[in-house]
Protein backbone atom coordinates (compact mmCIF):
# COMPACT_ATOMS: atom_id res chain seq x y z
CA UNK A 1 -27.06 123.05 -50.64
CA UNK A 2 -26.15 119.77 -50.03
CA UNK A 3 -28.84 117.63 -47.85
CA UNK A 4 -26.42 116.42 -45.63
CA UNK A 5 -24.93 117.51 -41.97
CA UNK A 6 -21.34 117.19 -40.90
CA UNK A 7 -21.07 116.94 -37.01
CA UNK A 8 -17.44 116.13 -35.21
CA UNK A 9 -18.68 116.74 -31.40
CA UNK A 10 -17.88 113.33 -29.71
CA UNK A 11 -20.77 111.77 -27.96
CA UNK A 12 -19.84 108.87 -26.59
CA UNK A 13 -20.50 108.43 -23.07
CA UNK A 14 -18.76 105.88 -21.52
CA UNK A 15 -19.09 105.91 -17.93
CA UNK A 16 -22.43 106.85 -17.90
CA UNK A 17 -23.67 104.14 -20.46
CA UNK A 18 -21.13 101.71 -18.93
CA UNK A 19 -22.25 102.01 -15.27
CA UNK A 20 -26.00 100.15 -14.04
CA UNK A 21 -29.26 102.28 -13.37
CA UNK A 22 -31.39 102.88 -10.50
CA UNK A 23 -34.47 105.18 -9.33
CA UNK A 24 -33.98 107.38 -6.29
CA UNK A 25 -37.02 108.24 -4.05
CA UNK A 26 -35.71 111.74 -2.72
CA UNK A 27 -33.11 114.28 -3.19
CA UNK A 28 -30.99 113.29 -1.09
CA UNK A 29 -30.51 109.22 -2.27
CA UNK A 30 -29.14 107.05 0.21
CA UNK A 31 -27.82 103.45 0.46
CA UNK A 32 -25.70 101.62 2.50
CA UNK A 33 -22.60 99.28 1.93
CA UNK A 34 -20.66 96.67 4.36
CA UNK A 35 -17.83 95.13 5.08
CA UNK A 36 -16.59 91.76 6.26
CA UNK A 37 -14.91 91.24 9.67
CA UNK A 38 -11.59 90.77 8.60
CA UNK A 39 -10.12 87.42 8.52
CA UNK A 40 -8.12 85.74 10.90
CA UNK A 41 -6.45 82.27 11.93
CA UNK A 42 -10.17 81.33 13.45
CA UNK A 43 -8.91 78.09 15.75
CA UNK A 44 -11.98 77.15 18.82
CA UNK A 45 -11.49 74.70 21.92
CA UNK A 46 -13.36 71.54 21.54
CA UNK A 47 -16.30 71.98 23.97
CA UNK A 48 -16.26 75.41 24.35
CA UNK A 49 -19.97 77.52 24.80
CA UNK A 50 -20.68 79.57 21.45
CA UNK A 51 -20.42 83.39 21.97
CA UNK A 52 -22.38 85.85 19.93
CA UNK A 53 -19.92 86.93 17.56
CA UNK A 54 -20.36 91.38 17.30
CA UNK A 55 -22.41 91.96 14.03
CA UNK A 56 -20.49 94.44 11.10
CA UNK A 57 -22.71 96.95 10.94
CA UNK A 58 -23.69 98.17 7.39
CA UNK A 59 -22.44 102.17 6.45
CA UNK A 60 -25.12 104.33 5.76
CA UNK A 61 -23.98 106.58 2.98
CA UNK A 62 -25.47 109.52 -0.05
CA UNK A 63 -25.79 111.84 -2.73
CA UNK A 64 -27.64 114.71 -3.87
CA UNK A 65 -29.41 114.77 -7.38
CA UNK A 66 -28.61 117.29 -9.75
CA UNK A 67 -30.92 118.57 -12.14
CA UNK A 68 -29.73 119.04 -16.15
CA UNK A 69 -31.97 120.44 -18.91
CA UNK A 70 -31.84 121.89 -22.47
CA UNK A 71 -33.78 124.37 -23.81
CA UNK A 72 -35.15 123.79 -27.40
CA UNK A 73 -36.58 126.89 -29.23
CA UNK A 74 -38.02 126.91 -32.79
CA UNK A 75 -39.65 129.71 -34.72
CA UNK A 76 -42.89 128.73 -36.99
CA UNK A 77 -41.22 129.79 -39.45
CA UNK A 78 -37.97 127.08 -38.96
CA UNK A 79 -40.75 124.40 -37.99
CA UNK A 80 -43.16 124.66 -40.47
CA UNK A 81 -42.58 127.33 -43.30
CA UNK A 82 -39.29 125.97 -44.31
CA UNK A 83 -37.75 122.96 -46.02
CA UNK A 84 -34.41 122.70 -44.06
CA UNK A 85 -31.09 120.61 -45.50
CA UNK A 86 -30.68 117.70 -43.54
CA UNK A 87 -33.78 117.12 -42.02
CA UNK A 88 -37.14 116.40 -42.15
CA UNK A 89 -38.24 118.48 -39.30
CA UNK A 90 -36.54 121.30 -37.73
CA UNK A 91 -37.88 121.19 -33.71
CA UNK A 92 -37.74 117.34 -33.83
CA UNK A 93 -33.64 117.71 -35.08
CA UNK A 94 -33.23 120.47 -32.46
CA UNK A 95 -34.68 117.99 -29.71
CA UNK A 96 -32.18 115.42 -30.73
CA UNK A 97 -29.14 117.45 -30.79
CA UNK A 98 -30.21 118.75 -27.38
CA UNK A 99 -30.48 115.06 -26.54
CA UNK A 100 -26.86 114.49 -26.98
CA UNK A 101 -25.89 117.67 -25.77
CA UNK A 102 -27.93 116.41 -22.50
CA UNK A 103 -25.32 113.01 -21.91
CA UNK A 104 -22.55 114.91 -22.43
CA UNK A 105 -23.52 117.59 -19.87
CA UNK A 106 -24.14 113.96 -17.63
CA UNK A 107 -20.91 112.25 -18.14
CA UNK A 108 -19.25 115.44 -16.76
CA UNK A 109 -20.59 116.25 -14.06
CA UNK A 110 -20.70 111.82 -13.01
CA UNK A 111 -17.01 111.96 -13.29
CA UNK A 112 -15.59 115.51 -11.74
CA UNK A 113 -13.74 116.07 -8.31
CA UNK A 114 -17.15 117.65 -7.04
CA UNK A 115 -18.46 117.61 -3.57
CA UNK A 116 -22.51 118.01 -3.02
CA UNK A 117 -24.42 121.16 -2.47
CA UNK A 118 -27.53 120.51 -1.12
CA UNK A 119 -29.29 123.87 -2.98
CA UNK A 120 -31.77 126.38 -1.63
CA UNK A 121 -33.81 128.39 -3.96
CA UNK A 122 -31.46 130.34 -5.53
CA UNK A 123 -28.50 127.45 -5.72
CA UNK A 124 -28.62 124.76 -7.37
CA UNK A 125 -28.17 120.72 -5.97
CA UNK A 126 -24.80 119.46 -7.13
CA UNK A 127 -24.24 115.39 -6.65
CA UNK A 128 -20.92 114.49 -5.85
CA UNK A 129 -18.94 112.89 -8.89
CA UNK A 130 -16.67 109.82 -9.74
CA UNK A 131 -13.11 111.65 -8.29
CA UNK A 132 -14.82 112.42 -4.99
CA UNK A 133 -15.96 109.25 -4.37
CA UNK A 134 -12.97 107.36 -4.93
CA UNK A 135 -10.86 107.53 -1.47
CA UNK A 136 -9.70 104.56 -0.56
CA UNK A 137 -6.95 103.76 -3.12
CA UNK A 138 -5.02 106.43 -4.57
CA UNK A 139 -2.04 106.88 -6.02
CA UNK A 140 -0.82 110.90 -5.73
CA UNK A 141 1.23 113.26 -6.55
CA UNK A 142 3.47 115.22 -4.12
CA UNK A 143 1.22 117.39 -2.05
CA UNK A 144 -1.75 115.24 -3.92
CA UNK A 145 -4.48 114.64 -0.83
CA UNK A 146 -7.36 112.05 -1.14
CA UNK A 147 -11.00 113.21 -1.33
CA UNK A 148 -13.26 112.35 2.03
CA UNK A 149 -17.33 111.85 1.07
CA UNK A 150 -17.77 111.49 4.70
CA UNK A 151 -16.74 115.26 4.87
CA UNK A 152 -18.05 116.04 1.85
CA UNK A 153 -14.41 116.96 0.87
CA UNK A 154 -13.01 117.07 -2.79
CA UNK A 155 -9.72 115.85 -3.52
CA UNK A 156 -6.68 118.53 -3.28
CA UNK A 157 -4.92 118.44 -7.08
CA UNK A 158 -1.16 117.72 -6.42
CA UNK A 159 1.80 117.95 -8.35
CA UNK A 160 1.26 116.44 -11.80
CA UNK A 161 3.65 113.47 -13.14
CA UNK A 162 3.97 111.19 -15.67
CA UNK A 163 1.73 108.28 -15.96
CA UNK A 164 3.03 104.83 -14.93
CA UNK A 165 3.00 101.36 -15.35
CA UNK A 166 4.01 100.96 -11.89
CA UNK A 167 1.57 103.52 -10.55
CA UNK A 168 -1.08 101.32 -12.59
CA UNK A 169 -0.43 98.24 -11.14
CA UNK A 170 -0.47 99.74 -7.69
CA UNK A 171 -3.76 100.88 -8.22
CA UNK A 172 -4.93 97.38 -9.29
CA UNK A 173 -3.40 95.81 -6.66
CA UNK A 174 -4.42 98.07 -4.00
CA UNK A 175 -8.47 97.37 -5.15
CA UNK A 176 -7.75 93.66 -5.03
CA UNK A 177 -6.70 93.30 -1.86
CA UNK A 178 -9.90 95.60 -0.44
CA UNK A 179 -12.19 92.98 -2.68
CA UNK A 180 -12.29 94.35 -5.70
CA UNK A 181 -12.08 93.26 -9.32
CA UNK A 182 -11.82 96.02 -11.47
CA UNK A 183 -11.90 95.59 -15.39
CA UNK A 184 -11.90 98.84 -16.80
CA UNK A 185 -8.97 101.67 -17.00
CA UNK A 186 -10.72 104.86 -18.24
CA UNK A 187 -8.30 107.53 -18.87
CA UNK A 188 -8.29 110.65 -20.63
CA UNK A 189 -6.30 111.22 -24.05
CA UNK A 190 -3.24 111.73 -23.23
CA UNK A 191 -2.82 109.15 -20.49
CA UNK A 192 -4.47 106.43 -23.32
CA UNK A 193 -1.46 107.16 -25.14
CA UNK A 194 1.05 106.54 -22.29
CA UNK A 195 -0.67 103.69 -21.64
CA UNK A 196 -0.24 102.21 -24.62
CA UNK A 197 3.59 102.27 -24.64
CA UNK A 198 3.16 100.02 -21.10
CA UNK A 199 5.09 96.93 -21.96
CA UNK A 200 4.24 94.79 -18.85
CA UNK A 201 6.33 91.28 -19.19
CA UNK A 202 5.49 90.75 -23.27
CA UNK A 203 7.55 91.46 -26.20
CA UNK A 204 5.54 93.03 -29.57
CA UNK A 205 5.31 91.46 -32.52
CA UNK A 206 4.46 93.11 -35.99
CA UNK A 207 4.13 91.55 -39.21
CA UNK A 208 6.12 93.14 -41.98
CA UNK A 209 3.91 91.45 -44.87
CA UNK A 210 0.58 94.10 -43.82
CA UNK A 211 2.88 97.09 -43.06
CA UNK A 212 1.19 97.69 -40.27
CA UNK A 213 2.60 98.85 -36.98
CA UNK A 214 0.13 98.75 -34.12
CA UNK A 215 1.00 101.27 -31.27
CA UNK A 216 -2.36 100.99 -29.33
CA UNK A 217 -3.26 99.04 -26.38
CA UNK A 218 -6.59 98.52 -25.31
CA UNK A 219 -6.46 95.58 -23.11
CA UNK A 220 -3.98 94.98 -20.57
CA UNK A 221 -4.16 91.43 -18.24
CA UNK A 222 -2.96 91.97 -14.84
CA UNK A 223 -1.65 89.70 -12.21
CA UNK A 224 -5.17 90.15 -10.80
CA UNK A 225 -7.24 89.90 -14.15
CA UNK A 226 -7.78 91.87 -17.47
CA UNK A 227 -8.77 95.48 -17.49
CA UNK A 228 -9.79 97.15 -20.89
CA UNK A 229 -8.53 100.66 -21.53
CA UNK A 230 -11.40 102.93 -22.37
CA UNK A 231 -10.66 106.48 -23.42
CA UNK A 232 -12.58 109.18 -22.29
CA UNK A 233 -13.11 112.77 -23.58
CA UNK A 234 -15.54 114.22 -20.68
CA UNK A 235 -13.35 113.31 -17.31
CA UNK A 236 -10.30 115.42 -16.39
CA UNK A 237 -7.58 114.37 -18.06
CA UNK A 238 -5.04 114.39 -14.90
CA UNK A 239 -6.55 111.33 -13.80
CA UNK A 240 -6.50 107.68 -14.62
CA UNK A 241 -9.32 105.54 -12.89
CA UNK A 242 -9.60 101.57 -12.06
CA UNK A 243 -13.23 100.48 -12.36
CA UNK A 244 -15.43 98.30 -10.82
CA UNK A 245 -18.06 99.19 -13.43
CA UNK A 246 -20.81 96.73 -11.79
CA UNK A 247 -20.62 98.62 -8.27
CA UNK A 248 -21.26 102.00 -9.68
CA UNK A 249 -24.94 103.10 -11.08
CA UNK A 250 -26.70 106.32 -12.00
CA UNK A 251 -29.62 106.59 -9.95
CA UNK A 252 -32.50 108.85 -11.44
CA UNK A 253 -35.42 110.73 -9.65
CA UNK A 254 -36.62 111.48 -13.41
CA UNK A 255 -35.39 110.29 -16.62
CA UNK A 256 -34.43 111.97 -18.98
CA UNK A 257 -37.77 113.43 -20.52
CA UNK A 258 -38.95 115.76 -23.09
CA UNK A 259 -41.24 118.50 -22.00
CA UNK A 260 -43.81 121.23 -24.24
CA UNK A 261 -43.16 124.81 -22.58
CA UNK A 262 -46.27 127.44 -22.88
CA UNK A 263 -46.55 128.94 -26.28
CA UNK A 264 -45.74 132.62 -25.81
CA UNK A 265 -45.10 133.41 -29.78
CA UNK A 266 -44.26 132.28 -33.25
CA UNK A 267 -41.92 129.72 -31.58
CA UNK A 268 -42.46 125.95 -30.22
CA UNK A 269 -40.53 125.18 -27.31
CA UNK A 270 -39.30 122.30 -25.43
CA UNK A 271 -37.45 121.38 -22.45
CA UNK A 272 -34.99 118.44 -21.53
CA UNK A 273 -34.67 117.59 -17.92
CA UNK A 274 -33.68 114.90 -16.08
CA UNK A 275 -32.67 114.64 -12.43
CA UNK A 276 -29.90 112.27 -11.16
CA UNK A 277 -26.96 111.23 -8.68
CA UNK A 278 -24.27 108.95 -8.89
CA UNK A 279 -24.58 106.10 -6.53
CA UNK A 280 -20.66 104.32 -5.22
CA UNK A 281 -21.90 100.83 -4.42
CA UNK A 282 -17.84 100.26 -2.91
CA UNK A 283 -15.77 102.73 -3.89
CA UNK A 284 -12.96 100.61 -2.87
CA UNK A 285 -13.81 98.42 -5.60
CA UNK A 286 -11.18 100.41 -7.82
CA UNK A 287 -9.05 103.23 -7.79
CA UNK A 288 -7.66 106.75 -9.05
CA UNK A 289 -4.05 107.44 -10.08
CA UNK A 290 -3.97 111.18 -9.68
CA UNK A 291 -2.15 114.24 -10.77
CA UNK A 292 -0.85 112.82 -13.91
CA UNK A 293 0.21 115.31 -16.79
């Protein structure tokens, strides 16, 4: 037996290690956002008596936390009567698995089209993910509707279509003019791939002498900045998001934490948990191309 462990399972993470932290206080997290007044040609008489100007007032706005755990279970025998390929310690590689097994779990649930639950005793809390926050700009397919957080409404899937440099731009556009300045495009598999065939206004180059031919695309500069294209395995892969990733955060009620349950048998046993929401600092930051195939 050789001592070493082949694992494939992708754990990378990137809108939840790509996104700020917080702490909640409560289970139902709360925060509030605000707009400007918008501008206009602002032209006073000489002389004339100030007025109190009306005040914007700020949005109040929320999410539940959901709770995620893993369950770790070792027999005495695994932890301590046998000397196991791989590892030095049995419950302590179980724990770490579980660990990664944990963020995964996370990175789904921070980026689905899911509305909150608030949860009783015998349903769990749901927090409301990345697609159902994102309402302002949108580009859809036929029948395609927005989501509506003030409703607590998901977003109605549409008729899927091929992804777009023109829908992209849109999308970039759109979140500049509400104030935004997005620099990430994180996009499933399939829709990395499209993307990288976007030509925008430049001509590629490849040098013969290397015999290389490079077909990927990872940064694309916009009329309104550059955006990096970030691939990502856990999100649904009919949709194509432009990020703000500084107005976005995970806000925790408890860390992620390792916990010993009783002893009932020959077994240890441990438990992951953490409890969490996603909090939209201004979701009209960025933007969601939608119903893509």
């Amino acid at each position: 037996m050789t001592d070493v462990i082949y694992r494939i399972a992708p754990t990378d993470t990137p809108f939840l290690n790509g996104i700020g932290k917080t702490k909640a206080k409560s289970t139902l997290h709360e925060w509030q956002t605000q707009d400007l007044a918008a501008a206009a040609n602002n032209a006073q008489v000489e002389g004339d008596d100030a007025t109190a100007d009306p005040a914007t007032p700020t949005v109040r706005i929320n999410n539940r936390t959901q709770i995620s755990r893993k369950t770790v279970i070792v027999s005495g025998t695994q932890n301590d009567g046998m000397d196991p390929a791989g590892r030095k310690n049995e419950l302590a590689y179980q724990i770490s698995l579980k660990g990664l097994e944990l963020k995964r779990d996370m990175e789904t649930a921070l980026t689905q089209n899911s509305t909150t639950v608030t949860g009783s005793s015998t349903v769990a809390r749901q927090l409301r993910g990345l697609e159902g926050w994102v309402a302002t700009n949108n580009d859809l397919g036929a029948t395609g509707v927005a989501p509506n957080y003030n409703t607590n409404t998901a977003a109605t899937d549409g008729t899927q279509r091929t992804f777009t440099e023109a829908m992209l731009k849109n999308i970039i556009q759109l979140s500049w003019a509400q104030g935004g300045n997005p620099g990430v495009i994180m996009l499933g598999g399939t829709q990395k791939q499209t993307f990288s065939t976007f030509t925008g206004s430049s001509t590629r180059f490849d040098k013969g002498e290397d015999k290389q031919l490079t077909a990927a695309l990872d940064v694309y500069v916009s009329d309104f900045g550059t955006l990096k294209a970030v691939p990502n395995r856990f999100q649904r892969a009919r949709t194509a998001f432009v990020l703000e990733m500084g107005r976005w955060k995970t806000a925790f009620l408890r860390p992620m934490q390792t916990t010993p349950l009783a002893k009932t048998g020959d077994a240890e046993k441990r438990m992951l948990i953490t409890e969490y929401t996603l909090e939209a600092g201004q979701e009209k930051s960025g933007g969601a191309i939608r119903d893509l195939l």
